[in-house]
C-alpha atoms as a PDB file:
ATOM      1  CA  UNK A   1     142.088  40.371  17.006  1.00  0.00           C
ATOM      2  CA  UNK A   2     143.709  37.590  19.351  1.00  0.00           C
ATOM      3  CA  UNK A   3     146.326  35.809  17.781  1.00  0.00           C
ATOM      4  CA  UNK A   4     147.928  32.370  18.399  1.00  0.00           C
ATOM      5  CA  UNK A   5     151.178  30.960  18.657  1.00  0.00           C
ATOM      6  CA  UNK A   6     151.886  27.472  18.049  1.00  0.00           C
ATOM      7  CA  UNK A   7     154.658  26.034  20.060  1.00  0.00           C
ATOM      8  CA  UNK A   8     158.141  25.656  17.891  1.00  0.00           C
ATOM      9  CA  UNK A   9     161.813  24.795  18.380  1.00  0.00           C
ATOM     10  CA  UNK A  10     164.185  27.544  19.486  1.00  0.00           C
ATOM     11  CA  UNK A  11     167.684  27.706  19.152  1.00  0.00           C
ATOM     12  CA  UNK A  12     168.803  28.281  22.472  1.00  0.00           C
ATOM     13  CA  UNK A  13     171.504  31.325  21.452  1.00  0.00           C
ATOM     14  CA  UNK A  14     168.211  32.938  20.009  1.00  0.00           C
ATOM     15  CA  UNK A  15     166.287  32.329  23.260  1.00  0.00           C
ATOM     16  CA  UNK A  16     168.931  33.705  25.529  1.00  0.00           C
ATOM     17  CA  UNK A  17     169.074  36.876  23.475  1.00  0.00           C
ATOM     18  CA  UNK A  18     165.284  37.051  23.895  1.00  0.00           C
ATOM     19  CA  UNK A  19     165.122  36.806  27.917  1.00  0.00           C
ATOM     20  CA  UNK A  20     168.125  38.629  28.261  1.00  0.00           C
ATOM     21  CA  UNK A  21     166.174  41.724  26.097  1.00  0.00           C
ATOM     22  CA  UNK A  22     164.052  43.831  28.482  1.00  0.00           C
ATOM     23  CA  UNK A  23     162.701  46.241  25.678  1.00  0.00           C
ATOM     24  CA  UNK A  24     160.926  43.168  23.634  1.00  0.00           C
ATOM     25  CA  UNK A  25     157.530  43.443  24.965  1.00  0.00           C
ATOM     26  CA  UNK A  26     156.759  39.571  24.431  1.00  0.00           C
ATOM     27  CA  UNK A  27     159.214  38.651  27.287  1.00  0.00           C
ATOM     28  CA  UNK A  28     156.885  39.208  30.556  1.00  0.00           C
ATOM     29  CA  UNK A  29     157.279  38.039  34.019  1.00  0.00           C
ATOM     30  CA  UNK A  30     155.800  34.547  33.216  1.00  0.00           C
ATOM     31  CA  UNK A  31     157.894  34.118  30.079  1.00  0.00           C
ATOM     32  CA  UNK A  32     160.752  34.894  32.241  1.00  0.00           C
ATOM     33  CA  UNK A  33     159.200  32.398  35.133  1.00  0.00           C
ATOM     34  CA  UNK A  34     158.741  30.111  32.426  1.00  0.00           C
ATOM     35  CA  UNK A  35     162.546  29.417  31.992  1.00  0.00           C
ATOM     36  CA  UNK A  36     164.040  29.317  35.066  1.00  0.00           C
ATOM     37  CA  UNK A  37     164.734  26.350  35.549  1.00  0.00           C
ATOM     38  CA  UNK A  38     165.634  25.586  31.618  1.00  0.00           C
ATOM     39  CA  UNK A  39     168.367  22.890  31.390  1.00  0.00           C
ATOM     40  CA  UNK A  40     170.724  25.574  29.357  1.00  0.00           C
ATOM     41  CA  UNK A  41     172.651  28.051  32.428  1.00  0.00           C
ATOM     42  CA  UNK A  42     172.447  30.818  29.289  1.00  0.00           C
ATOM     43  CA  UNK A  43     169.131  31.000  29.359  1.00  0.00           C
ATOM     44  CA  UNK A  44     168.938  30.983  32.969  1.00  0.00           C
ATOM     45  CA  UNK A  45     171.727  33.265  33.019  1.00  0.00           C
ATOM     46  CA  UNK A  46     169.994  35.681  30.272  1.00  0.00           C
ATOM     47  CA  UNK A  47     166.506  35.215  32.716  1.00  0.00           C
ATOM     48  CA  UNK A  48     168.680  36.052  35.629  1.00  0.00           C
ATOM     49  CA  UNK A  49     170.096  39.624  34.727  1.00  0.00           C
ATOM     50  CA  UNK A  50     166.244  40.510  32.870  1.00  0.00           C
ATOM     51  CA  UNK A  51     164.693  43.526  35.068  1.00  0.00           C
ATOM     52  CA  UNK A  52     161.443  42.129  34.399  1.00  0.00           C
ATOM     53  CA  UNK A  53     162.254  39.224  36.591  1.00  0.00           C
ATOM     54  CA  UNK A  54     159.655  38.968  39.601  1.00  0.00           C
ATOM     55  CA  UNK A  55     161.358  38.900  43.385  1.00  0.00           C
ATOM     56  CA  UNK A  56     160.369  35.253  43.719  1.00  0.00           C
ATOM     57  CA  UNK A  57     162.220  34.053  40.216  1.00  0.00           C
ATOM     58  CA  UNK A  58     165.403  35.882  41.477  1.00  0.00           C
ATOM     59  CA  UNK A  59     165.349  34.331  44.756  1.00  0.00           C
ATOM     60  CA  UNK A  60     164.977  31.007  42.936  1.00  0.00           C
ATOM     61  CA  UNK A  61     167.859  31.663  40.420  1.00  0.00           C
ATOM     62  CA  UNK A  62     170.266  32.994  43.780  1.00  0.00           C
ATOM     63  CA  UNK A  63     169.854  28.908  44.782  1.00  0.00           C
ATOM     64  CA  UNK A  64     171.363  27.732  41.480  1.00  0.00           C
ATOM     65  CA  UNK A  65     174.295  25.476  41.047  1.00  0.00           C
ATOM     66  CA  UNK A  66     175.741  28.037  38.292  1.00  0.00           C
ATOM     67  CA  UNK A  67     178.094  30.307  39.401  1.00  0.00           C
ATOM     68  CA  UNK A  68     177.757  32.709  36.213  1.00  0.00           C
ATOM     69  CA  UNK A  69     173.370  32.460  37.139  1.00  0.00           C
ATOM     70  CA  UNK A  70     174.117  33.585  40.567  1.00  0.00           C
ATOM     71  CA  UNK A  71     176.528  36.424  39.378  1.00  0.00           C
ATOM     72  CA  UNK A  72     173.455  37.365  37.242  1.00  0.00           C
ATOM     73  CA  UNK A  73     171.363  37.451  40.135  1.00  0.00           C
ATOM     74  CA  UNK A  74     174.067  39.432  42.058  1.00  0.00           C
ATOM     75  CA  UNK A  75     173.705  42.332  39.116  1.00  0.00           C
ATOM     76  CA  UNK A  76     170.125  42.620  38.774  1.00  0.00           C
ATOM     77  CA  UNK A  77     168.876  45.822  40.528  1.00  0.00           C
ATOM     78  CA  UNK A  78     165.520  44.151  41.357  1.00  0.00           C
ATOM     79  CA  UNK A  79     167.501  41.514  44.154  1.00  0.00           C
ATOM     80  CA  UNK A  80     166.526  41.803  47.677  1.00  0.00           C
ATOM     81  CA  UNK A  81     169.375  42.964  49.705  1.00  0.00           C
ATOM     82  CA  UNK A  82     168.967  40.285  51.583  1.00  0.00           C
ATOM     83  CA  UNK A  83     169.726  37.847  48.803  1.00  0.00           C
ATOM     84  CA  UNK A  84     172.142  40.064  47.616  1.00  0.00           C
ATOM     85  CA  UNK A  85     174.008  39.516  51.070  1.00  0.00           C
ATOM     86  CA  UNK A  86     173.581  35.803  50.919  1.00  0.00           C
ATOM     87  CA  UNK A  87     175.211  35.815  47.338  1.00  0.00           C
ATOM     88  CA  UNK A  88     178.338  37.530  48.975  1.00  0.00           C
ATOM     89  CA  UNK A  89     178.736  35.454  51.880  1.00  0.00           C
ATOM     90  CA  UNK A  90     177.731  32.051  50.007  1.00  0.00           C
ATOM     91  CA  UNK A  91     181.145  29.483  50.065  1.00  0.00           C
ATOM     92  CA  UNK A  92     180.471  29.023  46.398  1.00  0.00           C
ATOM     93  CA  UNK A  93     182.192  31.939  45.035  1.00  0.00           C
ATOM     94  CA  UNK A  94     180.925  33.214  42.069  1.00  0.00           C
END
């Protein structure tokens, strides 16, 4: 049986915890993809330190104006090294 979710309002709190929550098997890579670039830096943030976070997003994310979204990058054991480096030699400290 498929089912089908209509779109609906979130609180953004609520949607933070949810991409932030690597055990909840409805957030997947393109969830996660899907909100990073979301106007709120929590939810960024919370898509930042997710696991589940492809390569590509977290390269993204290490651009961001937000200090506290890079730092989340920074922690995530799936960054490149090489971004990793970048984050500790970027002017913008974090």
């Amino acid at each position: 049986m498929k089912t089908t979710v209509k779109p609906f309002l979130v609180d953004e709190s609520i949607l933070t915890i949810t991409v932030m929550n690597e055990d909840n098997s409805a957030v997947d890579t393109k969830f996660l993809h899907d909100h990073v670039s979301h106007e709120n830096r929590n939810v960024r943030f919370g898509v930042s330190r997710n696991k589940k976070t492809s390569p590509y997003d977290l390269r993204t994310l290490s651009k961001d104006g937000d200090p506290m979204v890079r730092f989340g990058v920074a922690s995530n054991s799936r960054v490149h090294p090489l971004i990793l480096d970048e984050l500790m030699n970027d002017e913008n400290e974090f």
